[in-house]
C-alpha atoms as a PDB file:
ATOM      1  CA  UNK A   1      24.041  -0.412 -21.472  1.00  0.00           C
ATOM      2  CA  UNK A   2      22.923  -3.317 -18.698  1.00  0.00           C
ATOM      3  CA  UNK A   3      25.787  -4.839 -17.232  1.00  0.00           C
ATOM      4  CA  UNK A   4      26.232  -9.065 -17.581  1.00  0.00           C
ATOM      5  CA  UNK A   5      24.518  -9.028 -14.252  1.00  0.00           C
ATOM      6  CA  UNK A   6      21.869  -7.010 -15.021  1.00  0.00           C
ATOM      7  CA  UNK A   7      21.287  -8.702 -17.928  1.00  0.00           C
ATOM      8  CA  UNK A   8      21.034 -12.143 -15.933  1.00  0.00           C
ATOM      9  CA  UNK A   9      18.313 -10.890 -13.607  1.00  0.00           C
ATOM     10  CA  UNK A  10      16.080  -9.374 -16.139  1.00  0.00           C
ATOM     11  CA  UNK A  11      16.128 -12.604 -17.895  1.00  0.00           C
ATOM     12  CA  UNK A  12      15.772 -14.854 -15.415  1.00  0.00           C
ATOM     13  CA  UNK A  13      13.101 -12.669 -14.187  1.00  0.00           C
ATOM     14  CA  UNK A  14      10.971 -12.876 -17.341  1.00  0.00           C
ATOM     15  CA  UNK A  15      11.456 -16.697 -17.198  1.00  0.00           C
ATOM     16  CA  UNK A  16      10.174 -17.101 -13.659  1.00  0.00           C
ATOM     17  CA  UNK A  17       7.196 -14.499 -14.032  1.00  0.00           C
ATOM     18  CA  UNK A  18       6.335 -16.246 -17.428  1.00  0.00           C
ATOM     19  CA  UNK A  19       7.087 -19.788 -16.742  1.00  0.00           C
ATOM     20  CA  UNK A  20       7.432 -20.367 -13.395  1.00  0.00           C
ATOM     21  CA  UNK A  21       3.876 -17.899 -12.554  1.00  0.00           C
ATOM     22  CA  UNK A  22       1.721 -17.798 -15.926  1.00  0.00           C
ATOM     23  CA  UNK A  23       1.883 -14.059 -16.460  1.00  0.00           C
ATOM     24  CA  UNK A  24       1.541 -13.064 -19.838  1.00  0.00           C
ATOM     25  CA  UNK A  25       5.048 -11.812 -21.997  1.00  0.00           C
ATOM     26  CA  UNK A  26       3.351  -8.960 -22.152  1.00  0.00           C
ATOM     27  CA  UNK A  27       2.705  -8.161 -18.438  1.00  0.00           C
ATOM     28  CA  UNK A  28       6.134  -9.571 -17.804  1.00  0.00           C
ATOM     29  CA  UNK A  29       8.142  -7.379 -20.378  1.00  0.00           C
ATOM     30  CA  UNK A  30       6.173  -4.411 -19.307  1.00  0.00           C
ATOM     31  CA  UNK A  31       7.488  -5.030 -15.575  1.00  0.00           C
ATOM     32  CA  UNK A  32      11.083  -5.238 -16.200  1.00  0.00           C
ATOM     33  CA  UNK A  33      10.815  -2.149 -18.335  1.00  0.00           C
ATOM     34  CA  UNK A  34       9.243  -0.385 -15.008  1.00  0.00           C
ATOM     35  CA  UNK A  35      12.203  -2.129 -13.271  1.00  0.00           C
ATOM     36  CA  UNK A  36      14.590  -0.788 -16.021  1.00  0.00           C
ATOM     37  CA  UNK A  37      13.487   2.689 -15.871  1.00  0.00           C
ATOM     38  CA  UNK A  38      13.250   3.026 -12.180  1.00  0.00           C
ATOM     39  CA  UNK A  39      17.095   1.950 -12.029  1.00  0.00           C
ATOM     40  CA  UNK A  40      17.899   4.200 -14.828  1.00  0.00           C
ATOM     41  CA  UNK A  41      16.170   7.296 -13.077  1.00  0.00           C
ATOM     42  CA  UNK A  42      17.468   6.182  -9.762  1.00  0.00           C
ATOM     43  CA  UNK A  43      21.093   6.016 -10.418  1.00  0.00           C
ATOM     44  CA  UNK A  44      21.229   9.183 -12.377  1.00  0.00           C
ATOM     45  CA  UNK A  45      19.391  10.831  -9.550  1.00  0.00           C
ATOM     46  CA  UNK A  46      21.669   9.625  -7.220  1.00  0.00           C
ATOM     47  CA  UNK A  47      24.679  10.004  -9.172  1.00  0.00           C
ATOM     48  CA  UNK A  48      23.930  13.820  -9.666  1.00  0.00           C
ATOM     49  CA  UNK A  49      22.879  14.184  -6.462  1.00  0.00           C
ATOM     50  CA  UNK A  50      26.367  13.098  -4.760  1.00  0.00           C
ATOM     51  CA  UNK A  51      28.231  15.290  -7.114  1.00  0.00           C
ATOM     52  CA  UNK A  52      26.418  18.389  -4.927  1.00  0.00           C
ATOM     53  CA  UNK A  53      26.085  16.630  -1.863  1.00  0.00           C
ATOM     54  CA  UNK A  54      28.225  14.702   0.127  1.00  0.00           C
ATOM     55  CA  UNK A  55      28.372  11.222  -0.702  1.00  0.00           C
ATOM     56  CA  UNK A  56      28.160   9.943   2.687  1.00  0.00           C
ATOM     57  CA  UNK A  57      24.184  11.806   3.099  1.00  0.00           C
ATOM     58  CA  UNK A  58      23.542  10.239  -0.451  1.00  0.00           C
ATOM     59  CA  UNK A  59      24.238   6.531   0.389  1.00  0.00           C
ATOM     60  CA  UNK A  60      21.637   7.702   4.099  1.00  0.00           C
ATOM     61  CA  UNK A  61      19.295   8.707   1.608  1.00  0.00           C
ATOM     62  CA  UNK A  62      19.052   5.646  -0.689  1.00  0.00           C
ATOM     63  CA  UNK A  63      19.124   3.023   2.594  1.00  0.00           C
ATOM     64  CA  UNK A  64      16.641   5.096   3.871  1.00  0.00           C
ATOM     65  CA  UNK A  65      14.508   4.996   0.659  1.00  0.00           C
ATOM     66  CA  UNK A  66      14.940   1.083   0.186  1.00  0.00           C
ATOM     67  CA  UNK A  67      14.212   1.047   3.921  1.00  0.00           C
ATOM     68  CA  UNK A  68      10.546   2.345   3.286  1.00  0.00           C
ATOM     69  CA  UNK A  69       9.851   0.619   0.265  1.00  0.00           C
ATOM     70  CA  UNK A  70      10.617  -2.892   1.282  1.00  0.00           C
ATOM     71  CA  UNK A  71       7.381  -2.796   3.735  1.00  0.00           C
ATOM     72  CA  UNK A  72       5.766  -0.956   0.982  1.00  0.00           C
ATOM     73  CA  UNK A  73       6.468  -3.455  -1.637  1.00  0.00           C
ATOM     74  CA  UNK A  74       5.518  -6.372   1.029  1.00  0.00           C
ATOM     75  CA  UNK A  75       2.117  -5.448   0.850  1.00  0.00           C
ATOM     76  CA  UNK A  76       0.432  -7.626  -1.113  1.00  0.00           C
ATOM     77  CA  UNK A  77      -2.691  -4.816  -2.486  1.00  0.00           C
ATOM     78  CA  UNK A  78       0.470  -2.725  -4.153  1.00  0.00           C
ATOM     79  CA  UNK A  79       0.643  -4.823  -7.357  1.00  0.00           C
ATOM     80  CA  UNK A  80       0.560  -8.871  -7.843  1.00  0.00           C
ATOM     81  CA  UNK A  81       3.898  -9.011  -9.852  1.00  0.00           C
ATOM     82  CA  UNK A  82       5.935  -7.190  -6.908  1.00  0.00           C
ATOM     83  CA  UNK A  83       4.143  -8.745  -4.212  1.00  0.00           C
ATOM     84  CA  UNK A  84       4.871 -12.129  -5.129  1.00  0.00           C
ATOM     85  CA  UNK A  85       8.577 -11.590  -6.016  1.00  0.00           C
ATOM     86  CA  UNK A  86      10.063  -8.839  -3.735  1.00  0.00           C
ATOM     87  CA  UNK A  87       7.882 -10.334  -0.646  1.00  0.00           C
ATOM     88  CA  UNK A  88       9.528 -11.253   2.253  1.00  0.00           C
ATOM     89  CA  UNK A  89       7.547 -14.730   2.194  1.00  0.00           C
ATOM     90  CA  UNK A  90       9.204 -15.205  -1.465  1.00  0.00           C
ATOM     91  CA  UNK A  91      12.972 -14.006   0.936  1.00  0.00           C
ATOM     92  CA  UNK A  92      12.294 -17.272   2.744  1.00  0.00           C
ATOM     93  CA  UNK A  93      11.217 -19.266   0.171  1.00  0.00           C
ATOM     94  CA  UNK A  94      14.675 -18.102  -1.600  1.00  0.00           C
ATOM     95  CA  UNK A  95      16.964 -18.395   1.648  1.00  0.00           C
ATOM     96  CA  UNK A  96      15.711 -22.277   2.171  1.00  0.00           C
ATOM     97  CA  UNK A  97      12.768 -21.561   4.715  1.00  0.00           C
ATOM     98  CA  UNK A  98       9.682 -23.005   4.112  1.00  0.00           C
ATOM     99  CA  UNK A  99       6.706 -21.078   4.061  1.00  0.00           C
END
């Protein structure tokens, strides 16, 4: 079960991709099920993981993997939908900057 602030993002993440963009309901429910099932896998992964590991090498592991994807995901050729909302000219835009 999503927790109230999951809940939040995913919908106001289907209202900016649908109204705010133009992407079809389709394309946009079909990205925050991706999103969805990436956090799902992720935090069972992790979670089993620091049951056998210390949780201190865990936590290094997951900065280091959001460390890599961040440039990853700024790349505009990786797909449209994460380009234009996990980009770090869309951080600026958020943060007050103008870009």
């Amino acid at each position: 079960m999503l927790s109230c602030s999951h809940q939040r993002v995913q919908q106001n993440l289907k209202l900016f991709l649908v109204l705010d963009h133009q992407y079809a309901q389709s394309l946009a429910a079909r990205f925050l099920s991706l999103v969805l099932t990436f956090s799902i896998v992720g935090r069972l992964t992790m979670g089993w993981l620091a049951d056998h590991f210390h949780p201190k090498y865990v936590m290094v592991l997951i900065y280091s993997l959001v460390g890599i994807a961040i440039p990853i995901v700024d790349i505009e050729s990786v797909a449209p939908v994460s380009a234009e909302i996990f980009s770090m000219k869309m951080l600026g835009r958020t943060i007050g900057r103008d870009s």
